[in-house]
PDB file of N, CA and C in Angstrom:
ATOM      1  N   UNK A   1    -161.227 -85.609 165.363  1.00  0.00           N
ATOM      2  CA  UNK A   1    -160.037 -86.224 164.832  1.00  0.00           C
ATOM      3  C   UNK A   1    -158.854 -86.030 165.773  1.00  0.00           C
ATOM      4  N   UNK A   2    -158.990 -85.109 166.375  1.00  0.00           N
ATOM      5  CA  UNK A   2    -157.698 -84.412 167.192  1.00  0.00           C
ATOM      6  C   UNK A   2    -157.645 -85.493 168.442  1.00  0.00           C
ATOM      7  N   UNK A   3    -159.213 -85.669 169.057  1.00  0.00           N
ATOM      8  CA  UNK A   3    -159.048 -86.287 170.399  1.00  0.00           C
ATOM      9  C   UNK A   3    -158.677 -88.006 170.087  1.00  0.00           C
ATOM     10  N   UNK A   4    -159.113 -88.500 168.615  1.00  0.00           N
ATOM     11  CA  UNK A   4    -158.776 -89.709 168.775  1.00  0.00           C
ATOM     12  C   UNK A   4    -157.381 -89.751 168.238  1.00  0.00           C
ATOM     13  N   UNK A   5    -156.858 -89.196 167.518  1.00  0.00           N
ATOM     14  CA  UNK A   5    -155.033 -89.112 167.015  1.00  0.00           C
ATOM     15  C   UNK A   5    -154.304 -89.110 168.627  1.00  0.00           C
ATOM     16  N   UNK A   6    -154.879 -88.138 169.672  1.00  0.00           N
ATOM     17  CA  UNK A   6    -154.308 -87.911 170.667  1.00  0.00           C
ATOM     18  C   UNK A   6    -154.575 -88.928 171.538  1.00  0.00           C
ATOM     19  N   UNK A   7    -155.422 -89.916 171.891  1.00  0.00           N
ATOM     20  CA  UNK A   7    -156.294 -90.708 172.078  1.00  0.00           C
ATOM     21  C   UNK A   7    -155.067 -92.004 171.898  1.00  0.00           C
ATOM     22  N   UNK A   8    -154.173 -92.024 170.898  1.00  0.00           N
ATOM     23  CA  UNK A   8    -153.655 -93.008 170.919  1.00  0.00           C
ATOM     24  C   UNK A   8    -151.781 -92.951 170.588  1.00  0.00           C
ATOM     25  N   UNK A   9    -151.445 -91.290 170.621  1.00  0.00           N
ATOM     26  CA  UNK A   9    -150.394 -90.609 170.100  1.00  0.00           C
ATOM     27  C   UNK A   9    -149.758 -89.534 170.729  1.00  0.00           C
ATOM     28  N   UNK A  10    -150.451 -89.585 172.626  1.00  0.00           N
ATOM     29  CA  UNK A  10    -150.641 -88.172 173.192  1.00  0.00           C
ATOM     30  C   UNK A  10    -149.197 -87.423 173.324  1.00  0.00           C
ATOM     31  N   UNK A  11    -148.366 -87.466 173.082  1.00  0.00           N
ATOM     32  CA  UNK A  11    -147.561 -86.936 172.429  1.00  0.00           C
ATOM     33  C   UNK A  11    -147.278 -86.334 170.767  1.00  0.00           C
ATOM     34  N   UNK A  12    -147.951 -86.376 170.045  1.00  0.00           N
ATOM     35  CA  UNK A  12    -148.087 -86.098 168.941  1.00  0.00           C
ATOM     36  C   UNK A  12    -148.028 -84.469 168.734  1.00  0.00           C
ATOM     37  N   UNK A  13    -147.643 -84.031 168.212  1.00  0.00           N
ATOM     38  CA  UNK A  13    -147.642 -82.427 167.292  1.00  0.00           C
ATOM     39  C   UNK A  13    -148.480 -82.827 166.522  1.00  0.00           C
ATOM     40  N   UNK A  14    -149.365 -81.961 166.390  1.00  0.00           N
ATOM     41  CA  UNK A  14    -150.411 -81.762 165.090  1.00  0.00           C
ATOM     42  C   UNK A  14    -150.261 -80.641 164.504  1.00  0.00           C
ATOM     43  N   UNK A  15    -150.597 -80.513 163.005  1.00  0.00           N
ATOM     44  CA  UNK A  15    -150.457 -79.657 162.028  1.00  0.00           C
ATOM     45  C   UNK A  15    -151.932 -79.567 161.475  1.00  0.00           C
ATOM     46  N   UNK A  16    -153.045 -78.229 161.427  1.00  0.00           N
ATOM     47  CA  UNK A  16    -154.214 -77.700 160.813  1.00  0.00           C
ATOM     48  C   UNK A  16    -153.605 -77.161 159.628  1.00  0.00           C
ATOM     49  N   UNK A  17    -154.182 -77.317 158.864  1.00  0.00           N
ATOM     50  CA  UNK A  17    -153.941 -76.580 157.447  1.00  0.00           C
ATOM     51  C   UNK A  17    -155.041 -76.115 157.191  1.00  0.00           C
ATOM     52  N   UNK A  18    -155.422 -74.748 156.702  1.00  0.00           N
ATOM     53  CA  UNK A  18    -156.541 -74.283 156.425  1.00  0.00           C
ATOM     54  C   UNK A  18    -156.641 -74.374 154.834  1.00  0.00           C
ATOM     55  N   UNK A  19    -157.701 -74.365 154.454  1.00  0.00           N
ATOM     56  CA  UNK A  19    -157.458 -74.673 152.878  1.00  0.00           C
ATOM     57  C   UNK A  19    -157.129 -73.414 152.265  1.00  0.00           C
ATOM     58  N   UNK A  20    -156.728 -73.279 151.205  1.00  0.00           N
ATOM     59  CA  UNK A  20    -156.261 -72.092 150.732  1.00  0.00           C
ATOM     60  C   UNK A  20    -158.099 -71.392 149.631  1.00  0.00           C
ATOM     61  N   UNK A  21    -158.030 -69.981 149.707  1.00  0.00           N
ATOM     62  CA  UNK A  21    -159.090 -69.928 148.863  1.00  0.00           C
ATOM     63  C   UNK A  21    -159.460 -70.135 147.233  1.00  0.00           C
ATOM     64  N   UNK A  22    -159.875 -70.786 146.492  1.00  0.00           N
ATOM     65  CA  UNK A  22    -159.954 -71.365 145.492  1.00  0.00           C
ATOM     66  C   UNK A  22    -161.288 -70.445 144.440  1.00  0.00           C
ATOM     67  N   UNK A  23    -161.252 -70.704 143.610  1.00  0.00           N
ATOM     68  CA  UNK A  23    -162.234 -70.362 142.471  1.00  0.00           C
ATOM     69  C   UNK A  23    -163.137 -71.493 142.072  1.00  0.00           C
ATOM     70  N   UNK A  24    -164.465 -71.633 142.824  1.00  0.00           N
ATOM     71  CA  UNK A  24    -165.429 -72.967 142.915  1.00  0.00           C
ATOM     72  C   UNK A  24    -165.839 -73.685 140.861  1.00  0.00           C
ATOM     73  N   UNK A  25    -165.729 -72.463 140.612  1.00  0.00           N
ATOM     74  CA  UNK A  25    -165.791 -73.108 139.018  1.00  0.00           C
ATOM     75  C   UNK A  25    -164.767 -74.225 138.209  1.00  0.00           C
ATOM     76  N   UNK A  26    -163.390 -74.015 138.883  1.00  0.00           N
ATOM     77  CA  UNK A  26    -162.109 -73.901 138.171  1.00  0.00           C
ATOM     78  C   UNK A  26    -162.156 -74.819 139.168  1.00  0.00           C
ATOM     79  N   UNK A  27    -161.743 -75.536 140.534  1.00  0.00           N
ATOM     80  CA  UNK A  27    -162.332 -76.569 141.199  1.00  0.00           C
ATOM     81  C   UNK A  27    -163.419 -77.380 140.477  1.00  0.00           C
ATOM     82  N   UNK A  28    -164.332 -77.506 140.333  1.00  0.00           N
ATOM     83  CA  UNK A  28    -165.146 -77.766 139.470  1.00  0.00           C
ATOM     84  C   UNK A  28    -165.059 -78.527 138.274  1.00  0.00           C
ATOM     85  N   UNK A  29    -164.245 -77.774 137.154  1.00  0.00           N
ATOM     86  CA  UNK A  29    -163.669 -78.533 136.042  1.00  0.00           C
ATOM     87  C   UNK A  29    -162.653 -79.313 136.383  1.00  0.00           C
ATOM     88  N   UNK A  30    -161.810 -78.944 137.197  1.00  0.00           N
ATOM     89  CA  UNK A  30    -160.363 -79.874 137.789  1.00  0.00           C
ATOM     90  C   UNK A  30    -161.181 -81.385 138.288  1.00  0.00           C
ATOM     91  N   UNK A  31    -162.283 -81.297 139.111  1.00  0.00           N
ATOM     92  CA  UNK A  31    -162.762 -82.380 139.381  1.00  0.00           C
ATOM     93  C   UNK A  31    -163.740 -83.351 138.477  1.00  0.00           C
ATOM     94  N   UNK A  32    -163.621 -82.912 137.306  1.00  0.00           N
ATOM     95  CA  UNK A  32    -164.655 -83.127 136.231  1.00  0.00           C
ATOM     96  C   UNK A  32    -163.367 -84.072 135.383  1.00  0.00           C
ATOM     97  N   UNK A  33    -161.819 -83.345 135.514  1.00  0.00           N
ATOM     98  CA  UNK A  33    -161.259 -84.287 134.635  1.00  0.00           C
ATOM     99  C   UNK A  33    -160.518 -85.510 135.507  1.00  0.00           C
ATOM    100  N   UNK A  34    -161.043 -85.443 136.846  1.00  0.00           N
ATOM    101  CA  UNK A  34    -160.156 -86.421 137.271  1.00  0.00           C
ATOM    102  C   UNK A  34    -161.538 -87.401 138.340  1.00  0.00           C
ATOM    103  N   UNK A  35    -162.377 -86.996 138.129  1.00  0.00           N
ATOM    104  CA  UNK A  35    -163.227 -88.114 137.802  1.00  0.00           C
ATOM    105  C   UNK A  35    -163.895 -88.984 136.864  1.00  0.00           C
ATOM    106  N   UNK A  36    -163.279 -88.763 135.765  1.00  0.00           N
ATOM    107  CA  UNK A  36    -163.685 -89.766 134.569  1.00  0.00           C
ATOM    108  C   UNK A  36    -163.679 -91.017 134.924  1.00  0.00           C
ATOM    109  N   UNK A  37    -165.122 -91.216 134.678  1.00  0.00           N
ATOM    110  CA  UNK A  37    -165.443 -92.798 134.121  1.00  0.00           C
ATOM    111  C   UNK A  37    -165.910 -92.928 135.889  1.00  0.00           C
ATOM    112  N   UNK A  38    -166.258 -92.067 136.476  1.00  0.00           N
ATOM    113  CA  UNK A  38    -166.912 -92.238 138.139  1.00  0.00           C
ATOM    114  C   UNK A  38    -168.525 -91.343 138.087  1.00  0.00           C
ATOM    115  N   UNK A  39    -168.853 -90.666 138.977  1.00  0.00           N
ATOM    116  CA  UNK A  39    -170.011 -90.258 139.268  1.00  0.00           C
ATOM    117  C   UNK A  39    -169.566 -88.429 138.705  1.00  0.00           C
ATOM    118  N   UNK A  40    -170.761 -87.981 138.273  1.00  0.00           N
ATOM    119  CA  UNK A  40    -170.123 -86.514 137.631  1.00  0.00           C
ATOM    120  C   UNK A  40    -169.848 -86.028 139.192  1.00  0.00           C
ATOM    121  N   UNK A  41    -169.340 -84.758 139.407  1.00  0.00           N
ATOM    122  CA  UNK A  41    -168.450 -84.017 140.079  1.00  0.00           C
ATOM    123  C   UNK A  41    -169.705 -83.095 140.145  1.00  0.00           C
ATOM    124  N   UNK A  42    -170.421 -82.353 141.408  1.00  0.00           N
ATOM    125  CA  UNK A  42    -171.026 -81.051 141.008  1.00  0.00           C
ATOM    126  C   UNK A  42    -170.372 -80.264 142.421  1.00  0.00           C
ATOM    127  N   UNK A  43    -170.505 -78.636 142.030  1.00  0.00           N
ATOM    128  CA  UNK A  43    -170.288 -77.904 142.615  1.00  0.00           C
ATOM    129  C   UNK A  43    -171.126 -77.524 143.834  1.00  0.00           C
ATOM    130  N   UNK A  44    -170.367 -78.203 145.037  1.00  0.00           N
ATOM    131  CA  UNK A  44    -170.936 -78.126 146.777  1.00  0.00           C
ATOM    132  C   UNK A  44    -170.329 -76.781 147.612  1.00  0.00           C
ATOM    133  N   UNK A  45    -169.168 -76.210 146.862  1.00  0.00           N
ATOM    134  CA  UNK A  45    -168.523 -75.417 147.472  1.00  0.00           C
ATOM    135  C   UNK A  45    -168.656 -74.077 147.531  1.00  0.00           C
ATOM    136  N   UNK A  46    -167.946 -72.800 148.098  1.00  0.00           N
ATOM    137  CA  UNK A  46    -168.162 -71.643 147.638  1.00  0.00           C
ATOM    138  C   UNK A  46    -167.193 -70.867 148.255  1.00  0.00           C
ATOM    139  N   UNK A  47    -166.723 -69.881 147.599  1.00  0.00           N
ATOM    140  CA  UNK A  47    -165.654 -69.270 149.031  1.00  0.00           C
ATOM    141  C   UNK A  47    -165.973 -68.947 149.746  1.00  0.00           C
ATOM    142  N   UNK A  48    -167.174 -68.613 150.269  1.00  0.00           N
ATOM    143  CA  UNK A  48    -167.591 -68.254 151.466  1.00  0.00           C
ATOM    144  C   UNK A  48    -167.486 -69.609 152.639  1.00  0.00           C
ATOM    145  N   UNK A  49    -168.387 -70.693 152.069  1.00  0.00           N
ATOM    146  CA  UNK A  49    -168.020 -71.664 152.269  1.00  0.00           C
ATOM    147  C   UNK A  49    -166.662 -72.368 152.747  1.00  0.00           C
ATOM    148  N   UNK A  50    -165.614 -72.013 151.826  1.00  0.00           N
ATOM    149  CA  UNK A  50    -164.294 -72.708 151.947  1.00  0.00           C
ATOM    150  C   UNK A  50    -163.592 -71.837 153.261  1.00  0.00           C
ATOM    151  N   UNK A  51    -163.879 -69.793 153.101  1.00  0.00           N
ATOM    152  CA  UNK A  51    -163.551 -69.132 153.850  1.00  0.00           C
ATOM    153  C   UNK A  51    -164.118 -69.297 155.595  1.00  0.00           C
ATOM    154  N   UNK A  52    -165.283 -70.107 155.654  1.00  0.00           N
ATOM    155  CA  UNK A  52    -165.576 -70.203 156.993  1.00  0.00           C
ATOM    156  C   UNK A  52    -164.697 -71.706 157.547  1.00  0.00           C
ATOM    157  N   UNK A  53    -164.177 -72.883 156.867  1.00  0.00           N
ATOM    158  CA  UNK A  53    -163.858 -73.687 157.295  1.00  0.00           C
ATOM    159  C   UNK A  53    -162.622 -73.401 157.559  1.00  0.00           C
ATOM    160  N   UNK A  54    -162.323 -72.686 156.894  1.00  0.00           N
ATOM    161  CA  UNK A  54    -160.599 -72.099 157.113  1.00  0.00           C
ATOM    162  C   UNK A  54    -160.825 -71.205 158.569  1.00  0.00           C
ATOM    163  N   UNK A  55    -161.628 -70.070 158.642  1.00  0.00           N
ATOM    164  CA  UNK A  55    -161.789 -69.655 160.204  1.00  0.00           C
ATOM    165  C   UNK A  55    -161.923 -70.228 161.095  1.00  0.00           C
ATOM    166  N   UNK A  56    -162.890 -71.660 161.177  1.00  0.00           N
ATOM    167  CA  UNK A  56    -163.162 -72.306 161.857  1.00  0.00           C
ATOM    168  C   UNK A  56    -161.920 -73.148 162.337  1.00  0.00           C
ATOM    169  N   UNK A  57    -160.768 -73.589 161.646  1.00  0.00           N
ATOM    170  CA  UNK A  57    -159.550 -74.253 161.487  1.00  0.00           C
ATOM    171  C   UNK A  57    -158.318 -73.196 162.113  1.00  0.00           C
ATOM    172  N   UNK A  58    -158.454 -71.986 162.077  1.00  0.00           N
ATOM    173  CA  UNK A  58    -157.504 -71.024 162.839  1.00  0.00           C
ATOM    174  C   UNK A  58    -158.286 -70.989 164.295  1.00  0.00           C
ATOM    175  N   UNK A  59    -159.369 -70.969 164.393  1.00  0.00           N
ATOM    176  CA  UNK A  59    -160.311 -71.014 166.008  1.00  0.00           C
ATOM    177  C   UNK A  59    -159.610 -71.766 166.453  1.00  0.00           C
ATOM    178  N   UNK A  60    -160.104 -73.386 166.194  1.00  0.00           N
ATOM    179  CA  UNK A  60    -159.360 -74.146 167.070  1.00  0.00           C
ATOM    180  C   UNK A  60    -157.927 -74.819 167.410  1.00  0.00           C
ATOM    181  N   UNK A  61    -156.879 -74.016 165.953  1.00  0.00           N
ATOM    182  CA  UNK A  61    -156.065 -73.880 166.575  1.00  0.00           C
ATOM    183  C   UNK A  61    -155.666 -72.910 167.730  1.00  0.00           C
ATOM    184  N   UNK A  62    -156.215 -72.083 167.815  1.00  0.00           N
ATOM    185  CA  UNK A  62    -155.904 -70.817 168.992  1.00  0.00           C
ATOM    186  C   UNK A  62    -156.641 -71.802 170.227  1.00  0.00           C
ATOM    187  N   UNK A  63    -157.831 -72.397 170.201  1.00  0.00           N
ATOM    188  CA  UNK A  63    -158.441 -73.171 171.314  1.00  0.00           C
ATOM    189  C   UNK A  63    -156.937 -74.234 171.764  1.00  0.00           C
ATOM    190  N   UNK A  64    -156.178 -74.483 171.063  1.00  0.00           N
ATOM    191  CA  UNK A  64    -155.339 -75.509 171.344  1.00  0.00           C
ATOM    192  C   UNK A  64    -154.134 -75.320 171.508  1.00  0.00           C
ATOM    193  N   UNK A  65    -153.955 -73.745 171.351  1.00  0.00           N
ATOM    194  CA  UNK A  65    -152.670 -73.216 171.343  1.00  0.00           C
ATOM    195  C   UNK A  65    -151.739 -73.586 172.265  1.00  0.00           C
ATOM    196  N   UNK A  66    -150.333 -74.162 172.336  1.00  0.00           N
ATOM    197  CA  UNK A  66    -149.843 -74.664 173.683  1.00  0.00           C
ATOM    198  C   UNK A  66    -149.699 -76.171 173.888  1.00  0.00           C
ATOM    199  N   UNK A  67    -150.649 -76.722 172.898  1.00  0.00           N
ATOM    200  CA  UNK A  67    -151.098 -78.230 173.524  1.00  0.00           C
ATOM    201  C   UNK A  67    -150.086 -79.038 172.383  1.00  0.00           C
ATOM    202  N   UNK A  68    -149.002 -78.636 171.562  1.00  0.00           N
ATOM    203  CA  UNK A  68    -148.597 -79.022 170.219  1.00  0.00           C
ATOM    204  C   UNK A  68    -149.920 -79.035 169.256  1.00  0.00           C
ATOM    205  N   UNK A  69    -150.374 -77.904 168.945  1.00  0.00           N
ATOM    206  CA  UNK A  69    -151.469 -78.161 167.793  1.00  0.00           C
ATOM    207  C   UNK A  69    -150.826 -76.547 166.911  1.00  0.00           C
ATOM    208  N   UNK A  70    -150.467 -76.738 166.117  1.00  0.00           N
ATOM    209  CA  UNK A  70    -150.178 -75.681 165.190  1.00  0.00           C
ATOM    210  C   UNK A  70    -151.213 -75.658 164.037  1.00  0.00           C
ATOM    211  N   UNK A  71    -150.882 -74.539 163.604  1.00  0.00           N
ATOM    212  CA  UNK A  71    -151.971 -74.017 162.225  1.00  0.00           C
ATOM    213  C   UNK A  71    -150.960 -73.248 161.174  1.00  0.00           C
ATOM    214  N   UNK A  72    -150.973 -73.944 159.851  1.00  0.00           N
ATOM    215  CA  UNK A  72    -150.793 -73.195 158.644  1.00  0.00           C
ATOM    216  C   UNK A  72    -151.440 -72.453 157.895  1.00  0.00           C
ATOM    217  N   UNK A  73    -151.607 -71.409 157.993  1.00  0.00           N
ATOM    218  CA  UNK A  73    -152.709 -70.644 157.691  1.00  0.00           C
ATOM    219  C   UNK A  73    -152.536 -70.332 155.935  1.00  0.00           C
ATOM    220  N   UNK A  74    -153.189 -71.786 155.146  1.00  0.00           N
ATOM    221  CA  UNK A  74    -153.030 -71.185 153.341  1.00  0.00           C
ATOM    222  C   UNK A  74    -154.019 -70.001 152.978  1.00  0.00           C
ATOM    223  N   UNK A  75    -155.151 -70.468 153.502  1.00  0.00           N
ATOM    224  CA  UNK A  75    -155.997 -69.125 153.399  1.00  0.00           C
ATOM    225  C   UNK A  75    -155.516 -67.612 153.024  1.00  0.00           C
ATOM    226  N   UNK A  76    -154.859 -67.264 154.270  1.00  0.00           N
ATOM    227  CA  UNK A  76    -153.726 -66.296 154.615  1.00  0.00           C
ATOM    228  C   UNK A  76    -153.004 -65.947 153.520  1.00  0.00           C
ATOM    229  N   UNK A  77    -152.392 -66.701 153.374  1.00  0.00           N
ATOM    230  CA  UNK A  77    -150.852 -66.809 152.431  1.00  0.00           C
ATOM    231  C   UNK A  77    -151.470 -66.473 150.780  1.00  0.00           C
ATOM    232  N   UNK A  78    -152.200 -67.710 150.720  1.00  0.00           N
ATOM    233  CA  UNK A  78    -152.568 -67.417 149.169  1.00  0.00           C
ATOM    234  C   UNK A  78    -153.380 -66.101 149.057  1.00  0.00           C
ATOM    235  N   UNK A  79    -153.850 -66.040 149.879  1.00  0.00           N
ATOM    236  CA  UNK A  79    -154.648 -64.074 149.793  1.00  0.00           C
ATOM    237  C   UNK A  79    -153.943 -63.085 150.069  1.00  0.00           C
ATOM    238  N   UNK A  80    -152.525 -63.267 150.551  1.00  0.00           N
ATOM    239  CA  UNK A  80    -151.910 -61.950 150.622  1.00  0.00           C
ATOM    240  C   UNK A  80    -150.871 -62.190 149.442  1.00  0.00           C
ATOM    241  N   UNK A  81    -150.696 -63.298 148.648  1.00  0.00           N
ATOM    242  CA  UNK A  81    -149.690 -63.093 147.876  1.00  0.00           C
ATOM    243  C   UNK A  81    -151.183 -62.749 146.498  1.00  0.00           C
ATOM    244  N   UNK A  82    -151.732 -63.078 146.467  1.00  0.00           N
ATOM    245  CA  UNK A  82    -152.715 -63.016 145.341  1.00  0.00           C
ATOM    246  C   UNK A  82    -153.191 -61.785 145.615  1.00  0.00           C
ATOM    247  N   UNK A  83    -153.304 -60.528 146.202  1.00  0.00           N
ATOM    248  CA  UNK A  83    -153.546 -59.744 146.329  1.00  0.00           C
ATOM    249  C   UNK A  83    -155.205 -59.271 146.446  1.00  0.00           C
ATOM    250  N   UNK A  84    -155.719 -60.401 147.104  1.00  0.00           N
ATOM    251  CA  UNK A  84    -157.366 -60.213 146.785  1.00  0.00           C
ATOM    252  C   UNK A  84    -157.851 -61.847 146.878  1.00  0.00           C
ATOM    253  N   UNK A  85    -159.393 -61.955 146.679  1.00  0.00           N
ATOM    254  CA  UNK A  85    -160.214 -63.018 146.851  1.00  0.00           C
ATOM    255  C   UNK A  85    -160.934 -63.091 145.389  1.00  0.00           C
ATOM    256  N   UNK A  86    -160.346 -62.153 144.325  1.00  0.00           N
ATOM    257  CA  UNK A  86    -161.381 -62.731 142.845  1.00  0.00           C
ATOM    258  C   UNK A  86    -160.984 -63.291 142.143  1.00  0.00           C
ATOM    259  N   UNK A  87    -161.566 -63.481 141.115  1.00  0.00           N
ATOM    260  CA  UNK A  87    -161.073 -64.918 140.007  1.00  0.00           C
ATOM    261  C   UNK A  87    -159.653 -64.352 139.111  1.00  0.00           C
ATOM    262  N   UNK A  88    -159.319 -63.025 139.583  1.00  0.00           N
ATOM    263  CA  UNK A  88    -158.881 -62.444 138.752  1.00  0.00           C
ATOM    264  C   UNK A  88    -157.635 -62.510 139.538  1.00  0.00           C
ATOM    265  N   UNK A  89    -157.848 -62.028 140.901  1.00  0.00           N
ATOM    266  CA  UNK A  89    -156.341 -62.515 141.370  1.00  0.00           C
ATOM    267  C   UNK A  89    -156.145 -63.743 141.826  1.00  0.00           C
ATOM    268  N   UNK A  90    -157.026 -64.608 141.887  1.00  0.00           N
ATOM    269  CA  UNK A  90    -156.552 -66.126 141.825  1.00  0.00           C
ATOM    270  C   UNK A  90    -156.051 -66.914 140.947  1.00  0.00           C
ATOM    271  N   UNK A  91    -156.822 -66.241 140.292  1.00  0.00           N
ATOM    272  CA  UNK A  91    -156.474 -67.726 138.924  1.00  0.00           C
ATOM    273  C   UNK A  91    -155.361 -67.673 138.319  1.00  0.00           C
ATOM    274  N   UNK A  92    -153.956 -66.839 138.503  1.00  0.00           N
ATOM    275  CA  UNK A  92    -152.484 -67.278 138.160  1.00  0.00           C
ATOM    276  C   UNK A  92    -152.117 -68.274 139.325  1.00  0.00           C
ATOM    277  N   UNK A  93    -152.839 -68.145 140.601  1.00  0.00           N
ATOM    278  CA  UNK A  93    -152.137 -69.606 141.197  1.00  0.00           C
ATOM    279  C   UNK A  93    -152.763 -70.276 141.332  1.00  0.00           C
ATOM    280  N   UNK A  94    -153.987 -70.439 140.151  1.00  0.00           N
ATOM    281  CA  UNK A  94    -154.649 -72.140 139.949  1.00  0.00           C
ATOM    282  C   UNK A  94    -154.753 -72.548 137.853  1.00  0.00           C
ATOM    283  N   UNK A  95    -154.296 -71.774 137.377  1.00  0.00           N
ATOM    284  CA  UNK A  95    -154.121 -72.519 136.232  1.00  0.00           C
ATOM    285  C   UNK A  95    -152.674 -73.104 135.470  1.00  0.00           C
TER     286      UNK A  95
END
């Protein structure tokens, strides 16, 4: 995505956002009520899962560091203000 945005924008700043870590159940039902009347919703995800795409998304911002490619690291953020990765300290900033 990066080489074709740049490809036609090479001046461009880019912004990575890593996803923030989530509770795959509670994801899950959220996508259950906002696909009504479409194909059911099933659960593909996992935090482990969500936690490697987010690493993978701070990598190559550091691979790009310099080039205007920045990284927002939600991952980060929502785990140090949530104090942890369980359902227990997540789920005040997802219900």
């Amino acid at each position: 995505m990066i080489s074709r945005i740049r490809s036609k924008w090479t001046e461009a700043s880019l912004i990575l956002i890593t996803p923030p870590p989530a509770i795959p159940e509670v994801w899950l039902e959220g996508m259950k009520s906002w696909a009504k009347g479409g194909p059911e919703p099933v659960l593909d995800r996992s935090v482990e899962t969500i936690k490697s795409y987010a690493d993978e998304c701070r990598s190559l911002g550091e691979c790009l560091a310099g080039s205007g490619v920045y990284v927002v690291d939600a991952w980060d953020a929502v785990e140090s203000v949530a104090g942890g990765l369980t359902r227990d300290d997540l789920e005040q900033y997802y219900m």
